[in-house]
PDB file of N, CA and C in Angstrom:
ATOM      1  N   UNK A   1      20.977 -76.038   4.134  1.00  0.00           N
ATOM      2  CA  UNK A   1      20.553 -74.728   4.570  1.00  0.00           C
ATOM      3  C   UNK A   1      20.282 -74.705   6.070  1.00  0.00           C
ATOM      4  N   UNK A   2      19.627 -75.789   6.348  1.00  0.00           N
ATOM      5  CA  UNK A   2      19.093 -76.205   8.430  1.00  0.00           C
ATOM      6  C   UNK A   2      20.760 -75.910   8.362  1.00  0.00           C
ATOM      7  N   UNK A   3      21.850 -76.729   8.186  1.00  0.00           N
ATOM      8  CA  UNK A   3      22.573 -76.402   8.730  1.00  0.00           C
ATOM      9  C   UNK A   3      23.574 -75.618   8.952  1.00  0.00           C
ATOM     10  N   UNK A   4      23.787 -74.724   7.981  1.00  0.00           N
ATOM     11  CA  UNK A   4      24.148 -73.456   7.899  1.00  0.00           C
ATOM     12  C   UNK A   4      23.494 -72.141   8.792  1.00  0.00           C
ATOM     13  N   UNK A   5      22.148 -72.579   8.845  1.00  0.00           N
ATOM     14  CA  UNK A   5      21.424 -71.574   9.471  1.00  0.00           C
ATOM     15  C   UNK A   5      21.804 -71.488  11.267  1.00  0.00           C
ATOM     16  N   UNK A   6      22.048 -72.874  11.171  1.00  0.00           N
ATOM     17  CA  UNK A   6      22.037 -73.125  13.363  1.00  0.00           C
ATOM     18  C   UNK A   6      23.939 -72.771  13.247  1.00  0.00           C
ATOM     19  N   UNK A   7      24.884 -72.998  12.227  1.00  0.00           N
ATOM     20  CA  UNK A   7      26.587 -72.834  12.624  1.00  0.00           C
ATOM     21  C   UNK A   7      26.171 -70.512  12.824  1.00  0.00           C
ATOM     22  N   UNK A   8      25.449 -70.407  12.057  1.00  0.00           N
ATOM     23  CA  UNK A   8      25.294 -68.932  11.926  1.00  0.00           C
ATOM     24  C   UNK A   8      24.668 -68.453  13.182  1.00  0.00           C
ATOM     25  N   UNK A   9      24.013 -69.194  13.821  1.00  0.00           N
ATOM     26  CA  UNK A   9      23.229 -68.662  15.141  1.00  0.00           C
ATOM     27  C   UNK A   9      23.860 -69.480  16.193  1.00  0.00           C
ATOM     28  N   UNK A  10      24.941 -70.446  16.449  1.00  0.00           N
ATOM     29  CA  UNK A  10      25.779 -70.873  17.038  1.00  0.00           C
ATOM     30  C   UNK A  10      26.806 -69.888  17.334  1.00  0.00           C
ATOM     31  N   UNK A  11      27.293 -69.700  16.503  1.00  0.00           N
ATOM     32  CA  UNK A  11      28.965 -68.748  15.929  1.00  0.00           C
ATOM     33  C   UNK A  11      28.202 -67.404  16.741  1.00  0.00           C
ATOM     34  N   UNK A  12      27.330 -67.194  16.260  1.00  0.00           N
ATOM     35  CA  UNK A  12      26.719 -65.955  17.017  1.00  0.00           C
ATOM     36  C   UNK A  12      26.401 -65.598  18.467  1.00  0.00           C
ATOM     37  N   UNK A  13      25.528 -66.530  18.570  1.00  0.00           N
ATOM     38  CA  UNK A  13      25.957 -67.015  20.209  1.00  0.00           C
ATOM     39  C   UNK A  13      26.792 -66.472  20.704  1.00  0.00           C
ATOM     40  N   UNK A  14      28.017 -67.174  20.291  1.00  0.00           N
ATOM     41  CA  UNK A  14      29.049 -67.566  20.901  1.00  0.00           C
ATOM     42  C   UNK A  14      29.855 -66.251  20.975  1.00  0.00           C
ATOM     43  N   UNK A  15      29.836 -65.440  19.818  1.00  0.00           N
ATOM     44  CA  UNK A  15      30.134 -63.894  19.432  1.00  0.00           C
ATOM     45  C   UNK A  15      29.878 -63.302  20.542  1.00  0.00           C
ATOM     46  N   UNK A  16      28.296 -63.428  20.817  1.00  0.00           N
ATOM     47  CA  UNK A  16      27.653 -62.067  21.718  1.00  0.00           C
ATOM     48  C   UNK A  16      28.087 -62.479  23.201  1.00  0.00           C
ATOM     49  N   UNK A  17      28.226 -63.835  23.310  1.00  0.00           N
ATOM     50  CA  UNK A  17      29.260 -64.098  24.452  1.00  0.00           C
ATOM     51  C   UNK A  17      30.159 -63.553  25.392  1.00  0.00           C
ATOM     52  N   UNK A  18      31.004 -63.688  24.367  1.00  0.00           N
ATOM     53  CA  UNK A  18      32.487 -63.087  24.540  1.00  0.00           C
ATOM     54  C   UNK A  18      32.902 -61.775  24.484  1.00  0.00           C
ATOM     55  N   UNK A  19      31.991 -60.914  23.566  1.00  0.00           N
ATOM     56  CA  UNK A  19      31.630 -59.867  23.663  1.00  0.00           C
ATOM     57  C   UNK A  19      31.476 -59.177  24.906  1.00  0.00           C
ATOM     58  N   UNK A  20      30.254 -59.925  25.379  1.00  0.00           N
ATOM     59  CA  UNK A  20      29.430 -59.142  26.978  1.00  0.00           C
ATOM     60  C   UNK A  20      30.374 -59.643  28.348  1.00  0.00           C
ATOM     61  N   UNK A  21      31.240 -60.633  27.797  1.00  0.00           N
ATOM     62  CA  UNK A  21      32.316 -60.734  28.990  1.00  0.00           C
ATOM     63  C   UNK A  21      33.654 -60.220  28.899  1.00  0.00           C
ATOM     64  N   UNK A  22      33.652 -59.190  27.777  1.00  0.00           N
ATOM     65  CA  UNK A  22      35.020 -58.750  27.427  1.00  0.00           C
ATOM     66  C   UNK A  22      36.445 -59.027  27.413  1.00  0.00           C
ATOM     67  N   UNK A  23      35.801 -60.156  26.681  1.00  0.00           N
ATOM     68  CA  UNK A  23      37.358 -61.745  26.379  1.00  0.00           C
ATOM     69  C   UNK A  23      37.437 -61.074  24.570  1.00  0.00           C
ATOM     70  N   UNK A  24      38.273 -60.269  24.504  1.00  0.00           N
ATOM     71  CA  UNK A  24      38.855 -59.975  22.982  1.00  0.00           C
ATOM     72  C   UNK A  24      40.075 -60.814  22.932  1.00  0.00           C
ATOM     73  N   UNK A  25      40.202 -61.886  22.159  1.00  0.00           N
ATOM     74  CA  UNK A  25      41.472 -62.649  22.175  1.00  0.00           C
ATOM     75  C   UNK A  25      41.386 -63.469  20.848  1.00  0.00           C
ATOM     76  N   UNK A  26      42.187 -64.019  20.432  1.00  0.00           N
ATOM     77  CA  UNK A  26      42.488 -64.566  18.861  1.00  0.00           C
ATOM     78  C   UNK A  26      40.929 -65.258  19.470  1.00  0.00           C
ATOM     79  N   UNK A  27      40.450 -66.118  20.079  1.00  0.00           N
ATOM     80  CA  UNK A  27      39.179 -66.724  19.785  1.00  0.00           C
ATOM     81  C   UNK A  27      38.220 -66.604  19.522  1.00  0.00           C
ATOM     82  N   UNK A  28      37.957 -64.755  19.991  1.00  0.00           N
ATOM     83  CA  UNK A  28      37.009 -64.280  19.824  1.00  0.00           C
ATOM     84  C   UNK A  28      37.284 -63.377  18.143  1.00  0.00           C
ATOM     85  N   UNK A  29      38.561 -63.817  17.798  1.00  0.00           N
ATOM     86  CA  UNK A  29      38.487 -63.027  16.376  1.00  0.00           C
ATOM     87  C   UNK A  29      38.363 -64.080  15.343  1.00  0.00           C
ATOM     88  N   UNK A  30      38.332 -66.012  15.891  1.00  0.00           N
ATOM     89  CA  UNK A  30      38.187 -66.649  15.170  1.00  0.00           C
ATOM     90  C   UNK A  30      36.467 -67.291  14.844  1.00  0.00           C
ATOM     91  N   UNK A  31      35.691 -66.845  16.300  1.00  0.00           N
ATOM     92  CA  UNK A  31      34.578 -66.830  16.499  1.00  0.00           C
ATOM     93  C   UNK A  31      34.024 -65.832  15.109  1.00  0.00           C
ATOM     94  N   UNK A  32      34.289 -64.752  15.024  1.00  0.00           N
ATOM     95  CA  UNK A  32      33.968 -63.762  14.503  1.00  0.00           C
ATOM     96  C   UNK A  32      34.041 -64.048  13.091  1.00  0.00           C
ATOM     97  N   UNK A  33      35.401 -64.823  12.489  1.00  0.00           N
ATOM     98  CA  UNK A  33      35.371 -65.133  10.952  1.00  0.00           C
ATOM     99  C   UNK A  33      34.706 -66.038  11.265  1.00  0.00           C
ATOM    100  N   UNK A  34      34.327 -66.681  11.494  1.00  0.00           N
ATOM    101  CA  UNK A  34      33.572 -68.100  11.221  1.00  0.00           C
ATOM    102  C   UNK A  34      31.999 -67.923  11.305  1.00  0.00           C
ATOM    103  N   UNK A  35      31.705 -66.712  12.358  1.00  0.00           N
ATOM    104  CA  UNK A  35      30.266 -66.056  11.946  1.00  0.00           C
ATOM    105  C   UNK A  35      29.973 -65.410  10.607  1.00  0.00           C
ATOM    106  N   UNK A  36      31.019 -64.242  10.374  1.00  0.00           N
ATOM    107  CA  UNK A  36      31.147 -63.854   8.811  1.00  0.00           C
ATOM    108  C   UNK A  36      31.350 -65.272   8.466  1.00  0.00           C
ATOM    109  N   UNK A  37      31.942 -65.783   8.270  1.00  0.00           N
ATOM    110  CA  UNK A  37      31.826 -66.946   6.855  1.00  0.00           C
ATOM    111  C   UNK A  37      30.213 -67.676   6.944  1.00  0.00           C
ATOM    112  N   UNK A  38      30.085 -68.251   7.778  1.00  0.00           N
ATOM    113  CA  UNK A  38      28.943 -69.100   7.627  1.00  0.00           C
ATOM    114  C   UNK A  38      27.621 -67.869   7.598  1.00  0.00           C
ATOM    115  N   UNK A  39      27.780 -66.584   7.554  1.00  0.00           N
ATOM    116  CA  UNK A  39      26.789 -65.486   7.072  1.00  0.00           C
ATOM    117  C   UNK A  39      26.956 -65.623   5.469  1.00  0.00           C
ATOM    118  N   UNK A  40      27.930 -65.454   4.942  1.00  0.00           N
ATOM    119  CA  UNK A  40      28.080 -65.663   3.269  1.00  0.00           C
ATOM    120  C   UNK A  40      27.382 -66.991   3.069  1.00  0.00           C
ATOM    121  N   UNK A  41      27.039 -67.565   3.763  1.00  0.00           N
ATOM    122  CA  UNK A  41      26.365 -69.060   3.093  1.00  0.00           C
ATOM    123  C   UNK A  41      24.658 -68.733   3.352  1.00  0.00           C
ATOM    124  N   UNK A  42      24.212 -67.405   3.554  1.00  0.00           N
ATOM    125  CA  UNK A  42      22.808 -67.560   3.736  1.00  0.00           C
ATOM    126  C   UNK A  42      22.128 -66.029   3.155  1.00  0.00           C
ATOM    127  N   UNK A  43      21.235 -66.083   2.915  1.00  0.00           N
ATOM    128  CA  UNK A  43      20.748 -64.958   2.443  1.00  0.00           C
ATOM    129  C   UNK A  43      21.057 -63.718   2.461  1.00  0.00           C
ATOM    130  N   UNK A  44      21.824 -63.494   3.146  1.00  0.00           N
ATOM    131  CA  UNK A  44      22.317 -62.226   3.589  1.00  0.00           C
ATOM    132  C   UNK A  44      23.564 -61.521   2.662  1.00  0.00           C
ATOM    133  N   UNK A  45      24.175 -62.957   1.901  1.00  0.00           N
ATOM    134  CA  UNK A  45      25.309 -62.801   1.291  1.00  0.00           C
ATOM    135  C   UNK A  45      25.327 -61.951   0.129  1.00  0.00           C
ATOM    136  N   UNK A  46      23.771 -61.700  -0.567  1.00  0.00           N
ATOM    137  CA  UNK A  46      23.723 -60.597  -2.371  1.00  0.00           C
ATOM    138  C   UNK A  46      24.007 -59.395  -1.033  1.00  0.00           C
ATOM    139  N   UNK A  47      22.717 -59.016  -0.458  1.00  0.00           N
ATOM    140  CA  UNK A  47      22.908 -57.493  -0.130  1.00  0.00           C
ATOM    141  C   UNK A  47      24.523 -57.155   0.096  1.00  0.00           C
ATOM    142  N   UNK A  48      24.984 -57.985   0.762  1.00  0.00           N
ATOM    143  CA  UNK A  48      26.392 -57.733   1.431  1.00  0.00           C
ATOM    144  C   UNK A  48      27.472 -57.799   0.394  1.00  0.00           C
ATOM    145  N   UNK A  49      27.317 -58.738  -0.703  1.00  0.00           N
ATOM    146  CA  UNK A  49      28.026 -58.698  -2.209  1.00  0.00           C
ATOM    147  C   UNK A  49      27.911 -57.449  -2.277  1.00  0.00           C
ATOM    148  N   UNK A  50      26.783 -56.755  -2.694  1.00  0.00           N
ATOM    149  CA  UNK A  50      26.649 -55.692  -3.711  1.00  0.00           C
ATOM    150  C   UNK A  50      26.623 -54.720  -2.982  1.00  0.00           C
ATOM    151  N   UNK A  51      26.878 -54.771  -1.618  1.00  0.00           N
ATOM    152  CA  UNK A  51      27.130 -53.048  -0.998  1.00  0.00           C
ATOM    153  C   UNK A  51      28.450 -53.274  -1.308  1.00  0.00           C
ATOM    154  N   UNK A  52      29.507 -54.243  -0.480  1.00  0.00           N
ATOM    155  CA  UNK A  52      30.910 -54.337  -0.669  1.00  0.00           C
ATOM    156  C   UNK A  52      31.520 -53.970  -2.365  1.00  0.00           C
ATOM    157  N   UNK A  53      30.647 -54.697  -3.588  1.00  0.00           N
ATOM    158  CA  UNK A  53      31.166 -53.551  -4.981  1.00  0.00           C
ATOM    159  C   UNK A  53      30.611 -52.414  -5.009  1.00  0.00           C
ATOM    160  N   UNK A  54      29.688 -52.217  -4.612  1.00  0.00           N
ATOM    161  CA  UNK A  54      29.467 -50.893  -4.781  1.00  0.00           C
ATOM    162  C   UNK A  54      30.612 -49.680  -3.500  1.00  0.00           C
ATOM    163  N   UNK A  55      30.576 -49.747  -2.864  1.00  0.00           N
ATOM    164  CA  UNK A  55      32.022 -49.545  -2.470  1.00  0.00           C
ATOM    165  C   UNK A  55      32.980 -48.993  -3.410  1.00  0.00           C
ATOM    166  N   UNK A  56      33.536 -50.829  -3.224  1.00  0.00           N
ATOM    167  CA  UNK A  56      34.694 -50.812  -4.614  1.00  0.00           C
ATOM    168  C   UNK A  56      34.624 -49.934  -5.471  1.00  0.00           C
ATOM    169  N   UNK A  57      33.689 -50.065  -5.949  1.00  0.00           N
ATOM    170  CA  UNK A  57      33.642 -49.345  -7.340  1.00  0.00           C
ATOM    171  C   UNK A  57      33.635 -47.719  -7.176  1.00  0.00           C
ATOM    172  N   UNK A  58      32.821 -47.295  -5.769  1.00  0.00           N
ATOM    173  CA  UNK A  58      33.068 -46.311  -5.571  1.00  0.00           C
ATOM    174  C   UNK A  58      34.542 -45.632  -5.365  1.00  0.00           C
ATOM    175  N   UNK A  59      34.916 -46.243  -4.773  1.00  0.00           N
ATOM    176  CA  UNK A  59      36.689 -45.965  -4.675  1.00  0.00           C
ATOM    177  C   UNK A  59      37.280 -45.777  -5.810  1.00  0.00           C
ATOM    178  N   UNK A  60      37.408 -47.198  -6.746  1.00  0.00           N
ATOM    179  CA  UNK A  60      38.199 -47.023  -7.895  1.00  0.00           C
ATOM    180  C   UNK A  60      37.595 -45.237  -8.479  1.00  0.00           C
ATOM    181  N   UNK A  61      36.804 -44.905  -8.807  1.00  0.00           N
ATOM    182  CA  UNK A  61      36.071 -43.905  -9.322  1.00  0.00           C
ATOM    183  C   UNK A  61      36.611 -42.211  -8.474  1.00  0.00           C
ATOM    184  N   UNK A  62      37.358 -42.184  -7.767  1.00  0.00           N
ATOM    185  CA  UNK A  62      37.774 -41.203  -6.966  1.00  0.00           C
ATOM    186  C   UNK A  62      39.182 -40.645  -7.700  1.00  0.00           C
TER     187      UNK A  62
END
């Protein structure tokens, strides 16, 4: 979990970075999955499950 928690605030970092120097380039879109991914490994991942089906489900239902 320690280390999941510091790749998530690393990756992030590194996000808000590249961001504020306005470098959009495959690195900063690989920065970006790798923040989403190592976010699914921490608490954050039910709320974000269950908005993303609820969604879904909203759609299918249209």
């Amino acid at each position: 979990m320690v280390i999941t928690v510091s790749l998530v605030a690393l990756f992030g970092l590194v996000l808000v970075l590249l961001l504020r120097s306005k470098t959009l380039s495959y690195g900063a879109a690989f920065i970006a999955a790798g923040f989403g991914f190592f976010l699914a490994s921490t608490g954050a991942a039910g709320p974000i499950n269950r908005l993303a089906q609820s969604l879904i489900d909203a759609a299918s239902n249209l």
